[in-house]
Protein backbone atom coordinates (compact mmCIF):
# COMPACT_ATOMS: atom_id res chain seq x y z
CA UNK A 1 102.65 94.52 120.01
CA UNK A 2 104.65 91.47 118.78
CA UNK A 3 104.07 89.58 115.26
CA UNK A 4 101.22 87.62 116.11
CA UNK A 5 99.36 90.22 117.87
CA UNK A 6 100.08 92.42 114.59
CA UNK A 7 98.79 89.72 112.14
CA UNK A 8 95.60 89.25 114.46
CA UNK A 9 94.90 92.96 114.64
CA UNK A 10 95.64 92.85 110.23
CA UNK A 11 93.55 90.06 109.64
CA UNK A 12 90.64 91.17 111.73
CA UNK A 13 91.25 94.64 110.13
CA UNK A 14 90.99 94.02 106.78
CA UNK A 15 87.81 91.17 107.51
CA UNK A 16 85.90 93.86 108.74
CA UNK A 17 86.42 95.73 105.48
CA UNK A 18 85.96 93.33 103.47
CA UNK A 19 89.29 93.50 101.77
CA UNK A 20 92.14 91.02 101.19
CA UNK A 21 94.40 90.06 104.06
CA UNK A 22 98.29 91.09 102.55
CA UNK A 23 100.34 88.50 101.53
CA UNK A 24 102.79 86.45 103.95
CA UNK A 25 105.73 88.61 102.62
CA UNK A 26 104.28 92.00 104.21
CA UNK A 27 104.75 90.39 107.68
CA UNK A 28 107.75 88.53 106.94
CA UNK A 29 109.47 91.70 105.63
CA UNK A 30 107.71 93.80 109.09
CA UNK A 31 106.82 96.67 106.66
CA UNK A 32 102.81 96.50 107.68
CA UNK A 33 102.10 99.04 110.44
CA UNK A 34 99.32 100.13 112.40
CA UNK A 35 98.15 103.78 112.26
CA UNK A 36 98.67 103.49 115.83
CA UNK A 37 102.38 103.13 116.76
CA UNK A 38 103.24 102.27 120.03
CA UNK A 39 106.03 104.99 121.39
CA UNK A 40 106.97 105.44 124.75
CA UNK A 41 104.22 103.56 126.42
CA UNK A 42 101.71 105.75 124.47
CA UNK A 43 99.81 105.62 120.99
CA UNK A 44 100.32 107.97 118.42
CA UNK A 45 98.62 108.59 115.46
CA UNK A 46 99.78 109.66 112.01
CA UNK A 47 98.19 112.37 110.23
CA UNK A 48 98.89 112.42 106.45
CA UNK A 49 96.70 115.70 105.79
CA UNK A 50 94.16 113.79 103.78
CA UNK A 51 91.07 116.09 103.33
CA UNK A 52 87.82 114.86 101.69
CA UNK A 53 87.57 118.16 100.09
CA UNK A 54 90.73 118.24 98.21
CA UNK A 55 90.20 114.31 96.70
CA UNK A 56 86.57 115.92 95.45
CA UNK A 57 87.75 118.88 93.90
CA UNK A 58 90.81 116.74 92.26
CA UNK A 59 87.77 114.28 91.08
CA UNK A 60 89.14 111.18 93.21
CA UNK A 61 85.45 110.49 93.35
CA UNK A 62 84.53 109.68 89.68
CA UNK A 63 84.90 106.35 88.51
CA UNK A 64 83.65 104.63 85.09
CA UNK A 65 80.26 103.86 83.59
CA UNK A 66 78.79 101.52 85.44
CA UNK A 67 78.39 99.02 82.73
CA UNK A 68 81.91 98.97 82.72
CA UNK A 69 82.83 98.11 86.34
CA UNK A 70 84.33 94.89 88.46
CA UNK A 71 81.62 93.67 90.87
CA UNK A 72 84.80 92.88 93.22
CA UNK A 73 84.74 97.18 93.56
CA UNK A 74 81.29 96.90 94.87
CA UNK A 75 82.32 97.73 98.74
CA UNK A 76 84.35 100.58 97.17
CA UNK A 77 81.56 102.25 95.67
CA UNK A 78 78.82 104.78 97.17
CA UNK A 79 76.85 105.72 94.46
CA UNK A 80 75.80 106.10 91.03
CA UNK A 81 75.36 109.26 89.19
CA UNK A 82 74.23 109.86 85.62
CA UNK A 83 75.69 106.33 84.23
CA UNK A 84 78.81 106.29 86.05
CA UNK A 85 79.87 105.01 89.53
CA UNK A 86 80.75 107.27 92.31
CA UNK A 87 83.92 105.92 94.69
CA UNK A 88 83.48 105.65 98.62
CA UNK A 89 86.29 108.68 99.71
CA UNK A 90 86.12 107.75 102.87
CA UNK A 91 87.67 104.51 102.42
CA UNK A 92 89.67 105.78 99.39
CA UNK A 93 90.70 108.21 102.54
CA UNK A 94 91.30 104.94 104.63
CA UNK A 95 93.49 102.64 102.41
CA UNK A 96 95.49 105.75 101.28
CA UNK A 97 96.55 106.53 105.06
CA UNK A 98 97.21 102.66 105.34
CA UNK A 99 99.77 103.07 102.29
CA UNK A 100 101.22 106.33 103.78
CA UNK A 101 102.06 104.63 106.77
CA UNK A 102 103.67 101.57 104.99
CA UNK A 103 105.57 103.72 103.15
CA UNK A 104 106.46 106.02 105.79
CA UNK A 105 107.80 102.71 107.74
CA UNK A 106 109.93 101.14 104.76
CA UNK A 107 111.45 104.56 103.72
CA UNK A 108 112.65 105.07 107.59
CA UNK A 109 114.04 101.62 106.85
CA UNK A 110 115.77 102.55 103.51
CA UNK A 111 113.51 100.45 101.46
CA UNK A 112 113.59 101.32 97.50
CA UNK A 113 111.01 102.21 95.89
CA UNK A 114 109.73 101.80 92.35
CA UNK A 115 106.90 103.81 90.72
CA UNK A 116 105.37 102.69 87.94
CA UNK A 117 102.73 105.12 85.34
CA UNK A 118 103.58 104.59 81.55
CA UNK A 119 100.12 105.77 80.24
CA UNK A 120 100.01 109.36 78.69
CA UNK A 121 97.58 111.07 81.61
CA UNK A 122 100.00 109.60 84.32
CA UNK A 123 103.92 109.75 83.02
CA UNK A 124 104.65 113.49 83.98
CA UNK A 125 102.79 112.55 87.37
CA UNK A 126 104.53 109.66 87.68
CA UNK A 127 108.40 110.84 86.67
CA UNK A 128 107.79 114.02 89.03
CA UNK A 129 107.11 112.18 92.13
CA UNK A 130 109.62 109.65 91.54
CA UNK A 131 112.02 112.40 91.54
CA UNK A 132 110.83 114.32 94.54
CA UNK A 133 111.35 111.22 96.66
CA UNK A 134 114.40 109.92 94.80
CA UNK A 135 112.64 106.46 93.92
CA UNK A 136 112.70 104.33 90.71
CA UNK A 137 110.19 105.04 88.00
CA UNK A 138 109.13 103.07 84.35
CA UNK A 139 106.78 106.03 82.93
CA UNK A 140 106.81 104.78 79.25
CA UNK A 141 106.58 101.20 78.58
CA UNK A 142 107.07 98.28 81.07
CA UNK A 143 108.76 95.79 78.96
CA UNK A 144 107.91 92.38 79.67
CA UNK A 145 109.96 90.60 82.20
CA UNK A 146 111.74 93.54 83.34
CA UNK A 147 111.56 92.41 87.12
CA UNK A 148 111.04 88.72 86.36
CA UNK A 149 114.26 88.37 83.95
CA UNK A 150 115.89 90.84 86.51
CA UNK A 151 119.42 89.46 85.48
CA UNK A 152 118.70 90.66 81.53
CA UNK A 153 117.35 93.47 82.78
CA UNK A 154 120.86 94.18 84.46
CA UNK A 155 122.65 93.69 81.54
CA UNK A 156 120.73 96.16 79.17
CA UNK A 157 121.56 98.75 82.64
CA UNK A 158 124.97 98.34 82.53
CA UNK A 159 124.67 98.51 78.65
CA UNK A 160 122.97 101.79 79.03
CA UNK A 161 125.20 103.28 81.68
CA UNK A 162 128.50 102.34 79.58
CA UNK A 163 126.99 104.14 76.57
CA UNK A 164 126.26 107.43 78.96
CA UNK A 165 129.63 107.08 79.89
CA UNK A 166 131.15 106.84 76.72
CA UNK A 167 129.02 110.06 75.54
CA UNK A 168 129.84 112.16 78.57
CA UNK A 169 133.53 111.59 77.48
CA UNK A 170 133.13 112.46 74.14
CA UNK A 171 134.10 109.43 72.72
CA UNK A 172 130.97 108.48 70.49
CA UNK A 173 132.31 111.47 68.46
CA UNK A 174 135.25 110.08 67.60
CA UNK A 175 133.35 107.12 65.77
CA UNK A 176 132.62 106.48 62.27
CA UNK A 177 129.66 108.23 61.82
CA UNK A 178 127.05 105.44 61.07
CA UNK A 179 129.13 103.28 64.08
CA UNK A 180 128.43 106.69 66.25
CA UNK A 181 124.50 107.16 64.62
CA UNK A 182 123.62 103.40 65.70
CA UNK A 183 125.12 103.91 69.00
CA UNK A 184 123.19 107.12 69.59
CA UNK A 185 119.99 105.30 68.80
CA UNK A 186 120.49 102.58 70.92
CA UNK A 187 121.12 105.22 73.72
CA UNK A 188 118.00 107.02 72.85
CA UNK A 189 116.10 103.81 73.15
CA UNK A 190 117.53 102.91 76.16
CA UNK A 191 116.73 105.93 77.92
CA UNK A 192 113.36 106.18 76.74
CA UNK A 193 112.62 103.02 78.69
CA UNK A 194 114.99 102.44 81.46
CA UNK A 195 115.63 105.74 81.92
CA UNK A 196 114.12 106.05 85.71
CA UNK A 197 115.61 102.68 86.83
CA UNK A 198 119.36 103.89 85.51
CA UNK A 199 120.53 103.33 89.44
CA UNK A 200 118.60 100.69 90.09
CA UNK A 201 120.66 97.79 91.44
CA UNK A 202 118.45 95.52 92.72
CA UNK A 203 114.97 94.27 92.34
CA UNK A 204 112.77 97.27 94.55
CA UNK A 205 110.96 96.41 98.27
CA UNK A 206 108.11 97.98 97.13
CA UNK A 207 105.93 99.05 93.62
CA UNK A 208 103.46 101.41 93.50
CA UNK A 209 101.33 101.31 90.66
CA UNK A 210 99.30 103.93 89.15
CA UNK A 211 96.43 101.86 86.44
CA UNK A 212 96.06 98.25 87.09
CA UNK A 213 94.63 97.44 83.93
CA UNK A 214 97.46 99.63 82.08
CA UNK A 215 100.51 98.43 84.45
CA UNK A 216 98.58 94.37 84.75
CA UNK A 217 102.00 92.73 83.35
CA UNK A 218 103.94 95.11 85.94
CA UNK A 219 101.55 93.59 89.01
CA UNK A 220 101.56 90.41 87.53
CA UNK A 221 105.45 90.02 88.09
CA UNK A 222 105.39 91.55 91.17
CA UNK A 223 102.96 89.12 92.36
CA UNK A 224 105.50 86.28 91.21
CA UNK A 225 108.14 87.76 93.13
CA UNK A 226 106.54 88.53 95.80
CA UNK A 227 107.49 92.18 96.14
CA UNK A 228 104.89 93.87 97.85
CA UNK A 229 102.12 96.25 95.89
CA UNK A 230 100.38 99.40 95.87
CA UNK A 231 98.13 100.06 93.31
CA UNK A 232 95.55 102.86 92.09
CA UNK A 233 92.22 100.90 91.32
CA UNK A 234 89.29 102.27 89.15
CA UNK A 235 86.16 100.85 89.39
CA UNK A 236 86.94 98.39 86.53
CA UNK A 237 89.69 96.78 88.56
CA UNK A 238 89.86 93.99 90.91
CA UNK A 239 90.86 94.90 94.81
CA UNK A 240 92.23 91.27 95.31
CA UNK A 241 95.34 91.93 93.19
CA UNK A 242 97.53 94.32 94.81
CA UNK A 243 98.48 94.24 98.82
CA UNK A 244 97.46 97.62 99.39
CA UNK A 245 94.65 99.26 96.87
CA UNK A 246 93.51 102.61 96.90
CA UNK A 247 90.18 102.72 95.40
CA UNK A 248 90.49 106.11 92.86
CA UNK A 249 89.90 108.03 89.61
CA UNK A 250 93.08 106.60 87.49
CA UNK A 251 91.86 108.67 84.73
CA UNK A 252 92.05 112.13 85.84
CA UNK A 253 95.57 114.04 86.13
CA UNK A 254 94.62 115.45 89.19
CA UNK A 255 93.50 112.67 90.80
CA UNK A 256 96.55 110.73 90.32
CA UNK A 257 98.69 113.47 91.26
CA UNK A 258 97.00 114.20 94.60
CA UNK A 259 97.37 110.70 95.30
CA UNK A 260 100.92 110.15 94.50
CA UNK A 261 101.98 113.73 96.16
CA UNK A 262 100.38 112.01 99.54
CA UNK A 263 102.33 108.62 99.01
CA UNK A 264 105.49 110.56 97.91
CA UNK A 265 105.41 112.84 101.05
CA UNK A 266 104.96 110.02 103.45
CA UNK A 267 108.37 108.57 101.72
CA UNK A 268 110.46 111.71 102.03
CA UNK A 269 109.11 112.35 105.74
CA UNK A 270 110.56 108.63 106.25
CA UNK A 271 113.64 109.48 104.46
CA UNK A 272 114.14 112.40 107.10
CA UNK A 273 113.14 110.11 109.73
CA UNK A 274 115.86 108.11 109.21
CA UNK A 275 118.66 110.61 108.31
CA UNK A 276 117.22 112.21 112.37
CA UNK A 277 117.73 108.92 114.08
CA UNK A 278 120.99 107.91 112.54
């Protein structure tokens, strides 16, 4: 299937389900990929062990009160049920295959990743996963222009790195003590927020975002960049934002967990896909 055919097949895909077509940079970069990939002459499909069963019992299902919902998540949403909105898991089931492959497909190419959670219910989630699959992770505060203003963002990193390095040599010791105290702080702070991007070294090939009303300023500069998006949405969020979005309880520890384990596994079976075919 060449490019053309693929956009066709994307476009008509995504029409049908009433969901945004992904942006020009998704089929520029070649990371979109069918469920069905064409090997040898013969189509095989992925299975990411996604089980309607599991996303219930993890709550995947429960969104908020439906006075407090986006009429854009309408097609996402199957019921209601004593004042609150009830998501669609077979489409949540749907789009989160769709983002398994993608990210299967850009960690075989040795894409980088960045994950980002900083609200309380998601930043153990989202630090765990980040370090199963070895990606990038903000899972305390996204400060403002951290992808946009990439090249200040590089300078606080190399700031932060020469300050581990001077501590791991034992040279902070050897300061005056309030030099050494305000040093220390400023390392503190440092690793509070850039902490999981420490090795980062360029701006990441894809974000996956965990709230989109939390992370908005995170999507928002993605968006600019054009670094492609996936992003947990609630039913008080708005589909139309992110390239991929998974329609799911961003509320619930579980939920977000059993989402990101799936996303996170597809990544590390790419990882291995590539270190095979090397």
């Amino acid at each position: 299937m060449n490019r053309k055919e693929l956009m066709a097949w994307t476009v008509y895909h995504h029409s049908i389900s009433g969901r945004k077509v992904p942006s020009e940079q998704f089929f520029i970069s070649g990371y979109l990929v069918l469920k069905k990939e064409e090997v040898g002459g013969e189509m095989t499909r992925r299975y990411w062990n996604i089980h309607l069963e599991e996303m219930m019992e993890a709550g995947v299902h429960f969104g908020h009160g439906t006075k407090k919902w986006n009429p854009r998540m309408a097609p996402y949403i199957s019921a209601k049920r004593k004042g609150i909105h009830i998501t669609n898991l077979t489409r949540t089931a749907r789009f989160l295959s769709e983002a398994c492959d993608l990210v299967f497909e850009a960690a075989r190419r040795k894409k980088q990743f960045l994950i980002v959670g900083t609200k309380k219910k998601a930043a153990d989630a989202t630090k765990s996963a980040a370090i199963r699959a070895r990606c990038h992770y903000v899972n305390k505060k996204w400060l403002g222009g951290m992808s946009t203003n990439w090249s200040t963002t590089e300078t606080r990193l190399r700031k932060f790195n020469d300050l581990r390095a001077e501590q791991k040599a034992g040279r902070l010791k050897r300061l005056p003590k309030r030099e050494a105290a305000m040093l220390k702080r400023q390392l503190s702070h440092l690793q509070t927020y850039l902490g999981g991007i420490k090795y980062m070294e360029r701006l990441p090939d894809i974000v996956i975002v965990v709230d989109q009303q939390e992370e908005y300023t995170a999507l928002r500069e993605c968006v600019t960049l054009g670094i492609p998006t996936i992003c947990l949405i609630d039913t008080n969020c708005d589909p139309d934002l992110a390239d991929i979005s998974i329609p799911a309880n961003d509320d619930a520890r579980a939920s977000i967990r059993l989402i990101l384990n799936k996303l996170v596994s597809a990544i590390c079976e790419g990882r291995s896909s590539y270190i095979r075919n090397r």
